[in-house]
N, C-alpha and C. Protein backbone atom coordinates (compact mmCIF):
# COMPACT_ATOMS: atom_id res chain seq x y z
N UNK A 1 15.45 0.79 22.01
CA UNK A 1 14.66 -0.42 21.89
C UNK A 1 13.24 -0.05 21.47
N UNK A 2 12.87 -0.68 20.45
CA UNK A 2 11.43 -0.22 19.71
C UNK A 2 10.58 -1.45 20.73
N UNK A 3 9.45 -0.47 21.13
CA UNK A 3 8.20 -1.09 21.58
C UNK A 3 7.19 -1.45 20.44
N UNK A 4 6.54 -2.55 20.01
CA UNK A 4 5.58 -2.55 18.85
C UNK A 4 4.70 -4.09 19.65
N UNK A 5 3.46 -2.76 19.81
CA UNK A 5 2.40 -3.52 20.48
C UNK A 5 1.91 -4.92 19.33
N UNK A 6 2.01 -4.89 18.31
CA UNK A 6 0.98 -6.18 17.66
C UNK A 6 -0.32 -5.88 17.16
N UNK A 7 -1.01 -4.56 17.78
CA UNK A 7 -1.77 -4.20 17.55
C UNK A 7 -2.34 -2.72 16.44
N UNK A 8 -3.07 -3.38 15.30
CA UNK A 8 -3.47 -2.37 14.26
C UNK A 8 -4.49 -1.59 14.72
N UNK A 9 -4.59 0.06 14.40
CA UNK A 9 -5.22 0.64 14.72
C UNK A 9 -5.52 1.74 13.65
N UNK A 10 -6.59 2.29 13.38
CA UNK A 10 -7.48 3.13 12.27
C UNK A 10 -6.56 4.08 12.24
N UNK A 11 -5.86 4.78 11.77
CA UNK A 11 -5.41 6.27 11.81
C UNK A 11 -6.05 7.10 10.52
N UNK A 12 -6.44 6.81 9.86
CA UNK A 12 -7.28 7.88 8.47
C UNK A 12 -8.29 7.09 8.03
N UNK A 13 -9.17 7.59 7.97
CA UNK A 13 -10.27 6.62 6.72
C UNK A 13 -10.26 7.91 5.56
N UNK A 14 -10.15 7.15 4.27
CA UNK A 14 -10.55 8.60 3.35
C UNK A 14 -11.47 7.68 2.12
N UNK A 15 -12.45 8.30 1.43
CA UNK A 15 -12.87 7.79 -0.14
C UNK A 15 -12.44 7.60 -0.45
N UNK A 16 -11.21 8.27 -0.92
CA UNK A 16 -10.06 7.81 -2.32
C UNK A 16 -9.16 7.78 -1.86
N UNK A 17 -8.54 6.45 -2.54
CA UNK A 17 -7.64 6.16 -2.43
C UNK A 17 -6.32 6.60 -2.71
N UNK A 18 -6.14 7.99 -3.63
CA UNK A 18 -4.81 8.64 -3.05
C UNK A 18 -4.51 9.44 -1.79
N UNK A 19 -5.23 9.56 -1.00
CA UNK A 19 -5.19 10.15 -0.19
C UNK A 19 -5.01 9.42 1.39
N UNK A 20 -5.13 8.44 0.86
CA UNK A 20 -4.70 7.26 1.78
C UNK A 20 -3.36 6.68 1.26
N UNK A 21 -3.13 6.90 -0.06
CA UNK A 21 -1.37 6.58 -0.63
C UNK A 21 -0.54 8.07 0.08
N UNK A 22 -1.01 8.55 0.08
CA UNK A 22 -0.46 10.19 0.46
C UNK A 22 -0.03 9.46 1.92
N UNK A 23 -0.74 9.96 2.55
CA UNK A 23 -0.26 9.55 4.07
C UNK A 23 0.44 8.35 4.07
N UNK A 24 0.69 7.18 3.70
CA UNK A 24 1.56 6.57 3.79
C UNK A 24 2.96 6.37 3.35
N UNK A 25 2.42 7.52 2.11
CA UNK A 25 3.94 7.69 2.03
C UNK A 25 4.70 8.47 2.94
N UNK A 26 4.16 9.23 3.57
CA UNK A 26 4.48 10.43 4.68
C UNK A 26 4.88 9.82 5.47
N UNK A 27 4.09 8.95 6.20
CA UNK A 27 4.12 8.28 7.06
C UNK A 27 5.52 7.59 6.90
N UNK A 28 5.60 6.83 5.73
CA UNK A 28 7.23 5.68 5.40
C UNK A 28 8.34 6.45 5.48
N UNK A 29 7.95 8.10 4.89
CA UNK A 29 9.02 8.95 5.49
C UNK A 29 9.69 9.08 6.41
N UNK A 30 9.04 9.26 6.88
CA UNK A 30 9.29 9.09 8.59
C UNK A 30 9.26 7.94 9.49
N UNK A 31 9.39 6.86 8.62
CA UNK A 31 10.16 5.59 9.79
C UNK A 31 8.74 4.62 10.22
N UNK A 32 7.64 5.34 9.64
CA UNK A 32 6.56 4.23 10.01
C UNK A 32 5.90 3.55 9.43
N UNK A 33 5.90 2.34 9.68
CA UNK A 33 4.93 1.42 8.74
C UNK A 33 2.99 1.70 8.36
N UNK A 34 2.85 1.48 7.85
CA UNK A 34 1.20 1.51 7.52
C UNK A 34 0.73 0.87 6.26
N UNK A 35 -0.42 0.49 6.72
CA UNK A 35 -1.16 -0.45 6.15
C UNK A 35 -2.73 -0.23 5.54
N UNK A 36 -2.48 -0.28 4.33
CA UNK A 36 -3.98 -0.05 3.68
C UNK A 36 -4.62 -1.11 4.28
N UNK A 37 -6.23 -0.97 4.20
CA UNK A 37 -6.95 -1.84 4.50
C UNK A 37 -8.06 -1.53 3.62
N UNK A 38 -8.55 -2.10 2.47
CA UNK A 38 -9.93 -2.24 1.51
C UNK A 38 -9.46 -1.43 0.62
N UNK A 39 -7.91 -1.79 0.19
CA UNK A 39 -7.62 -1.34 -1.11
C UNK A 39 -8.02 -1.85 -2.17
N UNK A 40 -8.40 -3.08 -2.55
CA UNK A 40 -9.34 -3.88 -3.51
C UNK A 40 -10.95 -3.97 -3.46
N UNK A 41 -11.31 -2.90 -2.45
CA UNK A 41 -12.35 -3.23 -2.23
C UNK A 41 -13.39 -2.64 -3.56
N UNK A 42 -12.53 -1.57 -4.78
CA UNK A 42 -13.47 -1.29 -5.46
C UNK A 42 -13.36 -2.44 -6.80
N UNK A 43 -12.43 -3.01 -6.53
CA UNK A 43 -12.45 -4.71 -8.02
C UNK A 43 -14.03 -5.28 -7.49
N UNK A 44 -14.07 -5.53 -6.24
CA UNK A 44 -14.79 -6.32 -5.82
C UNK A 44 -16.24 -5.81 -5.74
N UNK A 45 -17.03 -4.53 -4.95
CA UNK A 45 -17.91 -4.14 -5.17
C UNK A 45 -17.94 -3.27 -5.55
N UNK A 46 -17.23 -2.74 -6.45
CA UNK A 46 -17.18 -1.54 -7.11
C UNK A 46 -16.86 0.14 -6.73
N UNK A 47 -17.19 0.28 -5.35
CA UNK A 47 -17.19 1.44 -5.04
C UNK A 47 -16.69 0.95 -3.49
N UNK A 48 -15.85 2.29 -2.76
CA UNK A 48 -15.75 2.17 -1.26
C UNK A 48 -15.92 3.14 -0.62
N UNK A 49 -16.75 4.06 -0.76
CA UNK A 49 -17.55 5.31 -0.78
C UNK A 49 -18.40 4.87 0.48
N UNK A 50 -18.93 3.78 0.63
CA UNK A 50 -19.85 3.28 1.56
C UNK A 50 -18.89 3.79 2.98
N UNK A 51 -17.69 3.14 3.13
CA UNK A 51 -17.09 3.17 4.50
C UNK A 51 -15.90 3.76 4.02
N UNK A 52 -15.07 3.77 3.33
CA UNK A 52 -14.08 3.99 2.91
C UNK A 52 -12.71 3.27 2.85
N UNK A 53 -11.53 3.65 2.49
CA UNK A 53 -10.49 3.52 2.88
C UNK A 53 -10.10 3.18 3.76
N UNK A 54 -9.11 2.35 5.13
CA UNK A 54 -8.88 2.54 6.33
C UNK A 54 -7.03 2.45 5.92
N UNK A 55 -6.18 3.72 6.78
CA UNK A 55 -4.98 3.51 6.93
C UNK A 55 -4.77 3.01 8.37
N UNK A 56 -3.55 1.87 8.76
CA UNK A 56 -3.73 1.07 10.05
C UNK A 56 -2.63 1.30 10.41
N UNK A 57 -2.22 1.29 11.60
CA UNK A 57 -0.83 1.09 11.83
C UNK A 57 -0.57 0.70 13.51
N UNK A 58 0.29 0.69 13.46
CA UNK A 58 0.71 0.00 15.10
C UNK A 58 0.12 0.95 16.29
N UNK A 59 -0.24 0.18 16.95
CA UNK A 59 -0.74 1.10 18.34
C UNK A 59 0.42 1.94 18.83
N UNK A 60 1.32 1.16 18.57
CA UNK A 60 2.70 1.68 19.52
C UNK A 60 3.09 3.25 18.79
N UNK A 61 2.58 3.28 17.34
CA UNK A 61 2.91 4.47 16.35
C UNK A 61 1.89 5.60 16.09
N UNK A 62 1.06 5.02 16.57
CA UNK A 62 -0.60 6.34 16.59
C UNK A 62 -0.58 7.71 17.00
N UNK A 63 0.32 7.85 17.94
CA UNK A 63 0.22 9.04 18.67
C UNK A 63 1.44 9.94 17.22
N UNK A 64 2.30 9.16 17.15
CA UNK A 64 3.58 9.87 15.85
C UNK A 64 2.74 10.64 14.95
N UNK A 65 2.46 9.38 14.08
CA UNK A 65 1.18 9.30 12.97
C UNK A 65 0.33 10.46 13.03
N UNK A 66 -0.17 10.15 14.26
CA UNK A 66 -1.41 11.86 14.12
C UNK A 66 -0.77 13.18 14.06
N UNK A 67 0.69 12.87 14.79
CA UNK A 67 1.33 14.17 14.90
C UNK A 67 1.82 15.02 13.49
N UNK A 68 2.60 13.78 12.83
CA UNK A 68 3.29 13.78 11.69
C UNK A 68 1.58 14.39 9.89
N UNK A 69 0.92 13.69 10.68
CA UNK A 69 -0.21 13.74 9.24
C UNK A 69 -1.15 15.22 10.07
N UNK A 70 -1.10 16.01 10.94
CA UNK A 70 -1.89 17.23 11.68
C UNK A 70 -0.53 18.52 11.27
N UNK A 71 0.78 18.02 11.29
CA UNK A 71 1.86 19.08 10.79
C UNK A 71 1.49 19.17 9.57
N UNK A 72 0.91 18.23 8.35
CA UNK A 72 1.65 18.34 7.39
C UNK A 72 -0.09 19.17 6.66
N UNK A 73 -0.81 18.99 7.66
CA UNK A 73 -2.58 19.37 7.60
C UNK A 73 -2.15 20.80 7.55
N UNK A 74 -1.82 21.05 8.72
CA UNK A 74 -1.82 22.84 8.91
C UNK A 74 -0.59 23.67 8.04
N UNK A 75 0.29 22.88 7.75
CA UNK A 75 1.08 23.61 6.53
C UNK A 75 0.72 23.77 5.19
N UNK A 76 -0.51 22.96 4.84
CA UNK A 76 -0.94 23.35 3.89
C UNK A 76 -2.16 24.05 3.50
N UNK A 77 -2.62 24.40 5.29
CA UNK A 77 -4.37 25.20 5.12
C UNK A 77 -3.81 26.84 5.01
């Protein structure tokens, strides 16, 4: 039985935006949803350099998420 709190929570902020497509695809790999947040934000003011990117995802999935995107960190340093 899946627990899913309702609640979105920050898991990456990055500048660019592939790198926030990266992790989500990782992420979908593995069974979890995520959610861009200020993917249009450069149509609109041009740049998102200011704050960045935000990837979101369920509270209930945060702890996965960090696990899953910190494996895939140290296999490639």
């Amino acid at each position: 039985m899946e627990n899913h709190s309702n609640t979105l929570v920050t898991l990456l902020t990055a500048s660019l935006i592939h790198e926030i497509h990266i992790a989500k695809t990782l992420l979908a790999n593995h069974g979890i949803e995520s959610y861009i947040i200020d993917e249009n934000i450069a149509s609109t003011i041009g740049t998102a350099f200011v704050e960045g990117y935000k990837l979101k995802v369920d509270k209930a999935d945060l702890e996965q998420a960090q696990k899953i995107l910190a494996e895939v960190a140290e296999n490639n340093s």
